[in-house]
Each structure stands twice: as C-alpha cells, then as structure tokens.
Protein backbone atom coordinates (compact mmCIF):
# COMPACT_ATOMS: atom_id res chain seq x y z
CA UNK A 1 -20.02 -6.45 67.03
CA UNK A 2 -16.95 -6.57 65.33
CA UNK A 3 -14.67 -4.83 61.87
CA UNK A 4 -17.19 -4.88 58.94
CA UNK A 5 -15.33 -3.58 55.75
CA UNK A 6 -16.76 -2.62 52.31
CA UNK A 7 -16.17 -1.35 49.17
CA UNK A 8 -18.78 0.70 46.95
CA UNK A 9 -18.90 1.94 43.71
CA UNK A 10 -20.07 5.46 43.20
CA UNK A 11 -20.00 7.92 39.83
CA UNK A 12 -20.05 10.86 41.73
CA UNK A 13 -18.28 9.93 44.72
CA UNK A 14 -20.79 9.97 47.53
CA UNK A 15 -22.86 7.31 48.98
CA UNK A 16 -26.35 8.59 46.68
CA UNK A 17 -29.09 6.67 44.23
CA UNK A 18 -26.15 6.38 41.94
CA UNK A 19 -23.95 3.89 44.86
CA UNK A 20 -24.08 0.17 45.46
CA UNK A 21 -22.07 -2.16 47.63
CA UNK A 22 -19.30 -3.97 45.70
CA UNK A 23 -17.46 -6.33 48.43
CA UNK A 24 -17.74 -7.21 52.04
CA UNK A 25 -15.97 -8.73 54.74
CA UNK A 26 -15.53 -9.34 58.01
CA UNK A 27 -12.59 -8.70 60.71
CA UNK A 28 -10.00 -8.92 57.83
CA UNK A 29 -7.63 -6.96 60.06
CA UNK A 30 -4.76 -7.21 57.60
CA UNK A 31 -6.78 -5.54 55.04
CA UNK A 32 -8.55 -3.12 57.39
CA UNK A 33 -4.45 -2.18 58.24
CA UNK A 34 -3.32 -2.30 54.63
CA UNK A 35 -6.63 0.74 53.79
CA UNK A 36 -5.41 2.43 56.83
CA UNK A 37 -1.71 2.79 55.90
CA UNK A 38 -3.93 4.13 52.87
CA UNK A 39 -5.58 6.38 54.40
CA UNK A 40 -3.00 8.07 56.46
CA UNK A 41 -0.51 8.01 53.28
CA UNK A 42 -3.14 10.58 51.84
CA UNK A 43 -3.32 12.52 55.40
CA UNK A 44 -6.08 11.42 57.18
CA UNK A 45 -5.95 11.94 60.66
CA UNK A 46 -9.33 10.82 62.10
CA UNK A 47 -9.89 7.76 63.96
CA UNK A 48 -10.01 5.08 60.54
CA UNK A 49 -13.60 4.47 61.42
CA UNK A 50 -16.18 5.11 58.94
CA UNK A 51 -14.14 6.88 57.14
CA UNK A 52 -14.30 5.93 53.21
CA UNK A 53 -11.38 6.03 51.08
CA UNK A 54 -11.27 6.15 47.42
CA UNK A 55 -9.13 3.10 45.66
CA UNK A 56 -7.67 4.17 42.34
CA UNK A 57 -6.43 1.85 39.65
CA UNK A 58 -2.90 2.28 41.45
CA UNK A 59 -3.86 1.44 44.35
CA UNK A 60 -5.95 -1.94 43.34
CA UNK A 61 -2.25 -2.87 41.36
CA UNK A 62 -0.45 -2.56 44.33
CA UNK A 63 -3.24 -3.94 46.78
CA UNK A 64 -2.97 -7.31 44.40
CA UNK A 65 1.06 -7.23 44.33
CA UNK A 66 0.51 -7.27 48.50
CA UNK A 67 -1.69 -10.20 48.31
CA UNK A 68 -0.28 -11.90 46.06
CA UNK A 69 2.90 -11.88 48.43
CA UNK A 70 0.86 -11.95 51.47
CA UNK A 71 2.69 -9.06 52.44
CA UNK A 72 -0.74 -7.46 54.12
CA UNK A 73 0.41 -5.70 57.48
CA UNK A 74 -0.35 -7.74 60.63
CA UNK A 75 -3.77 -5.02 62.03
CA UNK A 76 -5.12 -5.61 65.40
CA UNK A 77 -7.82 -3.60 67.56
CA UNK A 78 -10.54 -4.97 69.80
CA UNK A 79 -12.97 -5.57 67.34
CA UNK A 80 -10.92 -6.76 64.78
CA UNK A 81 -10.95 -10.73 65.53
CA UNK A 82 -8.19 -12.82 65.11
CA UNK A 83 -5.08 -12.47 62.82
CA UNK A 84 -6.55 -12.63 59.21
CA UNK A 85 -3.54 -14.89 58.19
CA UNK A 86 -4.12 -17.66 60.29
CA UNK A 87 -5.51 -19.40 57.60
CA UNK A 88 -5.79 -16.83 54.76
CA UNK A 89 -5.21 -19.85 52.08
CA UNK A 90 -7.43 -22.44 53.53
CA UNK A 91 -10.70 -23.53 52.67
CA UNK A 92 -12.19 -20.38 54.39
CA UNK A 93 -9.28 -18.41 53.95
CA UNK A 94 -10.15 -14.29 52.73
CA UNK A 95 -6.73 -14.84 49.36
CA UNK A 96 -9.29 -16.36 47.36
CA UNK A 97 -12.15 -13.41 48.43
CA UNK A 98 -9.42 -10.78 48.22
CA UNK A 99 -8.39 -12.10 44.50
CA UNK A 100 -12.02 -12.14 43.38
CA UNK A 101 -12.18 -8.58 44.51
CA UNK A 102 -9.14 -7.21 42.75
CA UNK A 103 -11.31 -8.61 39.65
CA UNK A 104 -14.20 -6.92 40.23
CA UNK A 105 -12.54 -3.57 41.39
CA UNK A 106 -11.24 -3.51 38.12
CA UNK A 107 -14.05 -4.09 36.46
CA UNK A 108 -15.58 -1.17 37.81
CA UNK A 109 -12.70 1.38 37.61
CA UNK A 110 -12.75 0.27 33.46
CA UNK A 111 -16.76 1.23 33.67
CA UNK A 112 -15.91 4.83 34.91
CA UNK A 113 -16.59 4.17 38.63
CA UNK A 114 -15.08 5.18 41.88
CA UNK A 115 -15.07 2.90 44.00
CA UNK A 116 -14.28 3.30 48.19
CA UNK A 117 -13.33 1.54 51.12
CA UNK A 118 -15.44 2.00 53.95
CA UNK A 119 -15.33 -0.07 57.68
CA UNK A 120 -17.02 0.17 60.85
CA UNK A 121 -16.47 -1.54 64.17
C-alpha cells in the first residue's frame, strides 16, 4: 500500500478506448501536494483521492519552473512514504523522472491531448 500517482492522456477527457497511461510514480509526496494545491485552486473539495485533474499547458510551465527550483511543497499523509526531497537529485532521485515528464506532457498537449493527474493511496 502506499501514494501511486499517474498521469493519462485522453482526447475526450475520460478514462475510455481513446486513454493510456503517460507517467507513474510512487509516494512522490511533494508532487502529490503540488496537484493538490492544484486541485483545490480550481475548487475541489473532496478528499484528493482518486480524483483526476486535468494539467493544461500552464500548468506543465509552472509545474517545471517549481522543479526546476525545487520549490515542490513539503506533502505528507500515511501512505505517502518519506519526504520526496531527501534525495530528489541523487542517483534515484524523482528531478530527473519529473524533467522527463514535463517533456512528454508537452508532447502530448502539442498532439491535441488532455492529459490528467490521477493518485490513489
């Protein structure tokens, strides 16, 4: 048990034929608190549990501006593991998986996609 987070890309915006998984990670609690902060922003007011949220070409900008400055907000919850920055550079570290993200969200946004965060723990 524990945070599993993903991002899929749909063209009509639900989880059909059409949708396929784009990223995954696990217990990246920063990131799981930098999607809620999302969330909320747009008023949600569920428990952020499998709940998906739709990234927009904004919102990948910005998301890379906050890694890039490692300014993801510290996130904890039971499930959620240890801090995400305790080594979020090193050899194992999620900058180097969040950065090959950004690409790809991008990629898919130019190809006409929505794509949405989606986590369950």
């Amino acid at each position: 048990m524990g945070l599993d987070q993903y991002v899929y890309v749909s063209k009509d915006g639900s989880m059909g034929d059409d949708s396929r998984d784009v990223f995954y990670w696990r217990k990246h609690n920063r990131l799981q608190g930098w999607m809620e902060q999302l969330y909320r922003a747009r008023g949600g007011e569920k428990e952020f549990n499998c709940v998906d949220v739709e990234l927009t070409s904004k919102d990948i900008e910005l998301l890379e501006v906050t890694i890039n400055n490692k300014m993801l907000p510290e996130t904890g919850g039971f499930f959620f593991g240890n801090d995400s920055y305790s080594d979020y550079e090193g050899e194992y570290g999620y900058k180097d998986d969040d950065l090959k993200f950004i690409v790809l969200a991008k990629e898919e946004l130019n190809k006409g996609n929505k794509l949405f965060y989606s986590c369950w723990w």
